[in-house]
PDB file of N, CA and C in Angstrom:
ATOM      1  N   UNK A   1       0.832  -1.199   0.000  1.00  0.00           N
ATOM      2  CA  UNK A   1       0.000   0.000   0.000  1.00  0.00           C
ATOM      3  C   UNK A   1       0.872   1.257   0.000  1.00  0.00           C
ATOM      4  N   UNK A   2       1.950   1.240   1.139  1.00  0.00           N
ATOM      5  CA  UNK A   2       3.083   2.147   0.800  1.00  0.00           C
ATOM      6  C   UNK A   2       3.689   2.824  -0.646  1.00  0.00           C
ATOM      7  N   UNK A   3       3.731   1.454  -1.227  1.00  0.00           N
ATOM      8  CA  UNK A   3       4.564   1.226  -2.057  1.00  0.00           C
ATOM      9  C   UNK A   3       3.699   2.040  -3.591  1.00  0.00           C
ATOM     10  N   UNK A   4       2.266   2.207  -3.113  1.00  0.00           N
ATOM     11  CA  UNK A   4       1.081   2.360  -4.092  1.00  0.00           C
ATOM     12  C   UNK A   4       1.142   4.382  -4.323  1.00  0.00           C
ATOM     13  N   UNK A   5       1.309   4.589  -2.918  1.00  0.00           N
ATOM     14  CA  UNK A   5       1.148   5.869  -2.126  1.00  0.00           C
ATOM     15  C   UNK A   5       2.572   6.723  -2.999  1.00  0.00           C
ATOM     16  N   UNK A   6       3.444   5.870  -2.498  1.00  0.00           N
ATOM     17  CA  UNK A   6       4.655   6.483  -3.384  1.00  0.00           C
ATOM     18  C   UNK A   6       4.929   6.788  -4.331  1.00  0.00           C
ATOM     19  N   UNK A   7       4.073   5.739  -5.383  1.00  0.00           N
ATOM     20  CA  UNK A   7       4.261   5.712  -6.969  1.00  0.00           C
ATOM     21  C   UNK A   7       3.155   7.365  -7.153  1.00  0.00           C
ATOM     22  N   UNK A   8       2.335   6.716  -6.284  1.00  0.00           N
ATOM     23  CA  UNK A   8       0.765   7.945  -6.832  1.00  0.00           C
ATOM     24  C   UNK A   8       1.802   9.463  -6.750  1.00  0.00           C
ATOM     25  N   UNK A   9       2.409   9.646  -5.164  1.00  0.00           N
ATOM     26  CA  UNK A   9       2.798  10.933  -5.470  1.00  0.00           C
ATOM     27  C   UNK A   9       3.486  11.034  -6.759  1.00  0.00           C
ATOM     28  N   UNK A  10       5.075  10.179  -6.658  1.00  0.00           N
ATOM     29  CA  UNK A  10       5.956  10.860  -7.901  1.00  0.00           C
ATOM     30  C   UNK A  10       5.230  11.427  -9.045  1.00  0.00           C
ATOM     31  N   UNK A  11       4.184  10.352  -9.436  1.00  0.00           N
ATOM     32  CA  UNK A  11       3.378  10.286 -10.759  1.00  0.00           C
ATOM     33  C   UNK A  11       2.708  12.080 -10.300  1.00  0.00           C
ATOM     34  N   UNK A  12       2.508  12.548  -9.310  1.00  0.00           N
ATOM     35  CA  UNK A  12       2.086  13.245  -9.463  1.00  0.00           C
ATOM     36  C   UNK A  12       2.274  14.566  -9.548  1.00  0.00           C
ATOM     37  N   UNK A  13       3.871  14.427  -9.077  1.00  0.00           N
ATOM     38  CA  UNK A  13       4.895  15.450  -9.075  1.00  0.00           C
ATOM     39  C   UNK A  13       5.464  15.542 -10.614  1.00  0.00           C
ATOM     40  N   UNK A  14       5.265  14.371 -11.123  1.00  0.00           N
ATOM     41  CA  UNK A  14       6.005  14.629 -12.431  1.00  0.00           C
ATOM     42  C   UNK A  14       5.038  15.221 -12.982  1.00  0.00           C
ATOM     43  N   UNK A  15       3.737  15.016 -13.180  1.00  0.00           N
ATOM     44  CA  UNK A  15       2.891  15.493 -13.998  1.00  0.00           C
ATOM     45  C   UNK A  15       2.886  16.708 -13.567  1.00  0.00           C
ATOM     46  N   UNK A  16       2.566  17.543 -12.770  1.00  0.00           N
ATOM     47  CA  UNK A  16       2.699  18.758 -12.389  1.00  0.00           C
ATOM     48  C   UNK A  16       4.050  19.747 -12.700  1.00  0.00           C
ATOM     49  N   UNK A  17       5.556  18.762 -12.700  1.00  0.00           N
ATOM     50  CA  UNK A  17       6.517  19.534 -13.694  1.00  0.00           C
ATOM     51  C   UNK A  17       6.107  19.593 -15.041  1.00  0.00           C
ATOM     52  N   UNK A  18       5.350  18.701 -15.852  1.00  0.00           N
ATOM     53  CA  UNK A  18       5.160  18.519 -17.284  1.00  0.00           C
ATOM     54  C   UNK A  18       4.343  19.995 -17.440  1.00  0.00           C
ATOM     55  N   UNK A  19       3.431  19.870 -16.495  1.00  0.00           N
ATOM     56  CA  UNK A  19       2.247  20.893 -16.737  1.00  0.00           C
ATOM     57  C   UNK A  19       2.795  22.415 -16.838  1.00  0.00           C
ATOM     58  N   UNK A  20       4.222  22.505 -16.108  1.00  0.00           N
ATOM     59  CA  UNK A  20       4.669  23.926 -16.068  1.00  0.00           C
ATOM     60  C   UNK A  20       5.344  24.165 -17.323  1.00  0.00           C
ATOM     61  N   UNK A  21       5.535  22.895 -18.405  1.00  0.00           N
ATOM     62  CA  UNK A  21       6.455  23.091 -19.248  1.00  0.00           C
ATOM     63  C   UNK A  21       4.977  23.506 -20.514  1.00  0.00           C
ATOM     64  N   UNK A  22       4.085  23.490 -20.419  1.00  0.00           N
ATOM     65  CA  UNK A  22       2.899  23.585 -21.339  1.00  0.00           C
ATOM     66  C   UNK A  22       2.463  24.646 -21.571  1.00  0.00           C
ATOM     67  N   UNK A  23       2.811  25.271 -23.088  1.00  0.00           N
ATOM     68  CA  UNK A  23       2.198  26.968 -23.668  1.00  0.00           C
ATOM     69  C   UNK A  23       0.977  27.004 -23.254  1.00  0.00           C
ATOM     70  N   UNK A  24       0.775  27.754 -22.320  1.00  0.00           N
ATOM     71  CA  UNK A  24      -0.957  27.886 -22.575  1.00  0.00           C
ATOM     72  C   UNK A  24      -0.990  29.343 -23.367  1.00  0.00           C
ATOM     73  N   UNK A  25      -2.058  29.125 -24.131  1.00  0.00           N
ATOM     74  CA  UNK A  25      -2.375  29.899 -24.940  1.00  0.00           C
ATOM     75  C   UNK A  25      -2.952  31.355 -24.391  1.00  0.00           C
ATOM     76  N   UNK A  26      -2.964  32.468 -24.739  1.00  0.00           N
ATOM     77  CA  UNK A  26      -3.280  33.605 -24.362  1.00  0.00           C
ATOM     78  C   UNK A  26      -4.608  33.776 -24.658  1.00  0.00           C
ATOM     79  N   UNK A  27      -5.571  34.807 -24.365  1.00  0.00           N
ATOM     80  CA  UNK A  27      -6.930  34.843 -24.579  1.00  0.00           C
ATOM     81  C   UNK A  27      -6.927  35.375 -26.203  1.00  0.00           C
ATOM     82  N   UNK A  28      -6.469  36.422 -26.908  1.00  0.00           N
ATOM     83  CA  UNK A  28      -6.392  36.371 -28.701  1.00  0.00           C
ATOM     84  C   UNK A  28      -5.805  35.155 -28.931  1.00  0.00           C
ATOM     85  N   UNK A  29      -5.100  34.326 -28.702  1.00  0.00           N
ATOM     86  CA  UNK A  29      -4.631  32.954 -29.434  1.00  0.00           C
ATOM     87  C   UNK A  29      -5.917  31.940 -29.363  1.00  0.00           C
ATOM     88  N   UNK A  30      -6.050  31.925 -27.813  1.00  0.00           N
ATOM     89  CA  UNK A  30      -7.483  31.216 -27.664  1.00  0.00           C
ATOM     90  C   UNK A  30      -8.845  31.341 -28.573  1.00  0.00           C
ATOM     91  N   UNK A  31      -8.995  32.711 -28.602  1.00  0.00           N
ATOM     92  CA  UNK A  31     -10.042  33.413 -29.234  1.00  0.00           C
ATOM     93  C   UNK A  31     -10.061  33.117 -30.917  1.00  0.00           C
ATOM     94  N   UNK A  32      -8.201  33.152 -31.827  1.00  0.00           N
ATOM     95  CA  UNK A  32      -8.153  32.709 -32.813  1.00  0.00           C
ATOM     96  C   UNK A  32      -8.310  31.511 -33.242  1.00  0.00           C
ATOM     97  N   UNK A  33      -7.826  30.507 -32.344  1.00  0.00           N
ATOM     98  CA  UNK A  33      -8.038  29.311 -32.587  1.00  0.00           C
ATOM     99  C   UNK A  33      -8.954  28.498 -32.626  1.00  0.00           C
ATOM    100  N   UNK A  34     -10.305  28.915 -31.605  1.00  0.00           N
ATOM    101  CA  UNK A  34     -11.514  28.488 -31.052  1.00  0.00           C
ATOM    102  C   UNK A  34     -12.413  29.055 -32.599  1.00  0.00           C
ATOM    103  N   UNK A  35     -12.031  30.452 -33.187  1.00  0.00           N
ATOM    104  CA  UNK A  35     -12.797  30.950 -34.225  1.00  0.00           C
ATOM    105  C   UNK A  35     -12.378  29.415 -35.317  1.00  0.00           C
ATOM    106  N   UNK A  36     -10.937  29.549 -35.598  1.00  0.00           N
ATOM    107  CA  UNK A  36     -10.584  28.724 -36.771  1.00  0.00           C
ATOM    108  C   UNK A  36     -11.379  27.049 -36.762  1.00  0.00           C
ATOM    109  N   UNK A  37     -11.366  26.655 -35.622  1.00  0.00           N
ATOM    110  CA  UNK A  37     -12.114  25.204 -35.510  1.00  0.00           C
ATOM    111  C   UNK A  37     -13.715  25.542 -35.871  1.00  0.00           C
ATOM    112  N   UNK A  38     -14.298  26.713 -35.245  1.00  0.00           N
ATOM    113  CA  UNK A  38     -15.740  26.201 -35.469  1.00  0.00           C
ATOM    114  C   UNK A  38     -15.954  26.761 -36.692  1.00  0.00           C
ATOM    115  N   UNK A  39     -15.238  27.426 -37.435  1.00  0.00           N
ATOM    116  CA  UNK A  39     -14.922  27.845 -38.549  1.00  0.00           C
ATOM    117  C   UNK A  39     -15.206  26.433 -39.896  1.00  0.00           C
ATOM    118  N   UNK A  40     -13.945  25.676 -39.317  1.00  0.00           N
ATOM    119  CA  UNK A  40     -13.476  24.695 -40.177  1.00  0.00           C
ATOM    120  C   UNK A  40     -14.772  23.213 -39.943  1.00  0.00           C
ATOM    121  N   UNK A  41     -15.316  23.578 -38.936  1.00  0.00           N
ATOM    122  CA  UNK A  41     -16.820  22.509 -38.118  1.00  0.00           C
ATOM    123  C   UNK A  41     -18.038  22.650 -39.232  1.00  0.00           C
ATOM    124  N   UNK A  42     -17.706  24.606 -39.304  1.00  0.00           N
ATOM    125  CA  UNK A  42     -19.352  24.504 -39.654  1.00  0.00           C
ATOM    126  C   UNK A  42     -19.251  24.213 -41.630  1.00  0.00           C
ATOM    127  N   UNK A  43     -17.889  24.857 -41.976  1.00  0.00           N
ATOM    128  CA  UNK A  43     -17.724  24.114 -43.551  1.00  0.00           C
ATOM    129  C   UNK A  43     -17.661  22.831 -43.616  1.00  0.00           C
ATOM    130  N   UNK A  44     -16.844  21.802 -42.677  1.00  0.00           N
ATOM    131  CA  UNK A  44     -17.120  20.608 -42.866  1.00  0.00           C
ATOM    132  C   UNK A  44     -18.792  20.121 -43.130  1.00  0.00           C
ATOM    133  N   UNK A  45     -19.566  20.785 -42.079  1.00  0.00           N
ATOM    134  CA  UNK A  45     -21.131  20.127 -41.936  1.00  0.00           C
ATOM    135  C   UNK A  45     -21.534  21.006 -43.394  1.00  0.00           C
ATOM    136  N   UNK A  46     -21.693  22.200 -43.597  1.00  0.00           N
ATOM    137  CA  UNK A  46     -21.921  22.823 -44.538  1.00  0.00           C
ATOM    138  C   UNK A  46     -22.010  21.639 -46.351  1.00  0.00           C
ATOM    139  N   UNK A  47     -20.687  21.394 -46.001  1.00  0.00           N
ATOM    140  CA  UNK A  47     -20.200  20.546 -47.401  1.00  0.00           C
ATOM    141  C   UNK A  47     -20.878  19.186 -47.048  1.00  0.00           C
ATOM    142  N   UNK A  48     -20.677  18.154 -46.472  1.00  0.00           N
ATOM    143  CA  UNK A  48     -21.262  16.994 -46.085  1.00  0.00           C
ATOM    144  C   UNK A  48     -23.057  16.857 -46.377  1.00  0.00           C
ATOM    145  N   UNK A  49     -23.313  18.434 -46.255  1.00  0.00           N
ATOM    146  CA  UNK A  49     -24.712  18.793 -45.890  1.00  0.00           C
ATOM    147  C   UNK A  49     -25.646  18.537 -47.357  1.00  0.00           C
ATOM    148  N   UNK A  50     -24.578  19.703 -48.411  1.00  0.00           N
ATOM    149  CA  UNK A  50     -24.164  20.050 -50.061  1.00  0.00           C
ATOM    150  C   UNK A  50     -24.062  18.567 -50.269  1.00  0.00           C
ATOM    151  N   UNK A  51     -23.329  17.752 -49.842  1.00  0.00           N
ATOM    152  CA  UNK A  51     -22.966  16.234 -50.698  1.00  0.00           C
ATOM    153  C   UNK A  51     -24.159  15.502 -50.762  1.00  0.00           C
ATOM    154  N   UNK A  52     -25.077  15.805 -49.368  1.00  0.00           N
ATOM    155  CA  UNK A  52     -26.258  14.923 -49.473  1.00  0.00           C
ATOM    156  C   UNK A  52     -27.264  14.984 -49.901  1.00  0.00           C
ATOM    157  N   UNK A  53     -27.676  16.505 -49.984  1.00  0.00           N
ATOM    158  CA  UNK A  53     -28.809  16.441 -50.236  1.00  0.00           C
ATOM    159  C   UNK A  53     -28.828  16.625 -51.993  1.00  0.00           C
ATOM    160  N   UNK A  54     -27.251  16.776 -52.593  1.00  0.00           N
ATOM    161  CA  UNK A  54     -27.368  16.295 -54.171  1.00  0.00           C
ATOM    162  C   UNK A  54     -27.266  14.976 -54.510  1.00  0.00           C
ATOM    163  N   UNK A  55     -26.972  13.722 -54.063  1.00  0.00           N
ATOM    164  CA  UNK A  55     -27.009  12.755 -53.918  1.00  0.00           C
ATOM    165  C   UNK A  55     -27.987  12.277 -53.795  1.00  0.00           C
ATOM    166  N   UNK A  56     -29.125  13.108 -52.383  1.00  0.00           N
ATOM    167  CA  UNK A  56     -31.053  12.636 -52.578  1.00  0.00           C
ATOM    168  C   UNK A  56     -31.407  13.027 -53.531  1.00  0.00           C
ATOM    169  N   UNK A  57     -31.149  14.207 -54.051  1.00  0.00           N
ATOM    170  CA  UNK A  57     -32.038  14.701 -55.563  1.00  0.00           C
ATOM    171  C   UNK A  57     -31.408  14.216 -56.694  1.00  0.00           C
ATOM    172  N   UNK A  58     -30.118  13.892 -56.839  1.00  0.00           N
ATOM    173  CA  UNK A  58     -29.800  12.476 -58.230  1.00  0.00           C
ATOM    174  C   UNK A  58     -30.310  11.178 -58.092  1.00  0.00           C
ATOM    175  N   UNK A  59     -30.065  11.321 -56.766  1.00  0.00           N
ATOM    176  CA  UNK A  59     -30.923   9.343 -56.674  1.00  0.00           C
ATOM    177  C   UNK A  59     -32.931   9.584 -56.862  1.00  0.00           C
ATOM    178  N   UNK A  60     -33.474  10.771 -56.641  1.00  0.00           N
ATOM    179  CA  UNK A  60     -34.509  10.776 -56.531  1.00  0.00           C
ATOM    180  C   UNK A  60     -35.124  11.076 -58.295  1.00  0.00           C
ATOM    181  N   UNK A  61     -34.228  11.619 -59.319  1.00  0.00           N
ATOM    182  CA  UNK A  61     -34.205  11.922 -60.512  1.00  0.00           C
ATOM    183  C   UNK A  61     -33.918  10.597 -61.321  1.00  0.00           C
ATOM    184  N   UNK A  62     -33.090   9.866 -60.847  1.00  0.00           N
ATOM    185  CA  UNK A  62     -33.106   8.198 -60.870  1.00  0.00           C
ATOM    186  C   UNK A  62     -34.119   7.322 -60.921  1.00  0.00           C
ATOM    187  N   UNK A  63     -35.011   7.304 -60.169  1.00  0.00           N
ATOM    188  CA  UNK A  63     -35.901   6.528 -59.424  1.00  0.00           C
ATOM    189  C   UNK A  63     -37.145   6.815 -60.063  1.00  0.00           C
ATOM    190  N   UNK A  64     -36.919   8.008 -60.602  1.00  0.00           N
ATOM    191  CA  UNK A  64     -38.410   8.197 -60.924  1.00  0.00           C
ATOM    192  C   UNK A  64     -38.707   8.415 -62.809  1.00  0.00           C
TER     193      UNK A  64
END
């Protein structure tokens, strides 16, 4: 159990040096980056959106 206690701290000391070594981003970096993803979210759905519903109206021009 000792032996459990010991590992938990180091593990937890190391992670906490790792964490000081980590850019955190500034609030304009944040702000740019958060824009660029939902940016790049809503063209992904946008296009996917475009792929399908020409795909229902060729298959439906098909069919009939």
């Amino acid at each position: 159990m000792a032996a459990n206690v010991k590992s938990l701290t180091k593990h937890l000391k190391e992670v906490r040096q790792e964490l000081k070594k980590v850019h955190w981003p500034n609030r304009k970096e944040l702000t740019t980056f958060t824009s660029l993803v939902l940016a790049g979210i809503i063209s992904v759905g946008v296009f996917f959106w475009l792929l399908d519903t020409g795909f229902a109206v060729l298959l439906k021009l098909i069919l009939q």
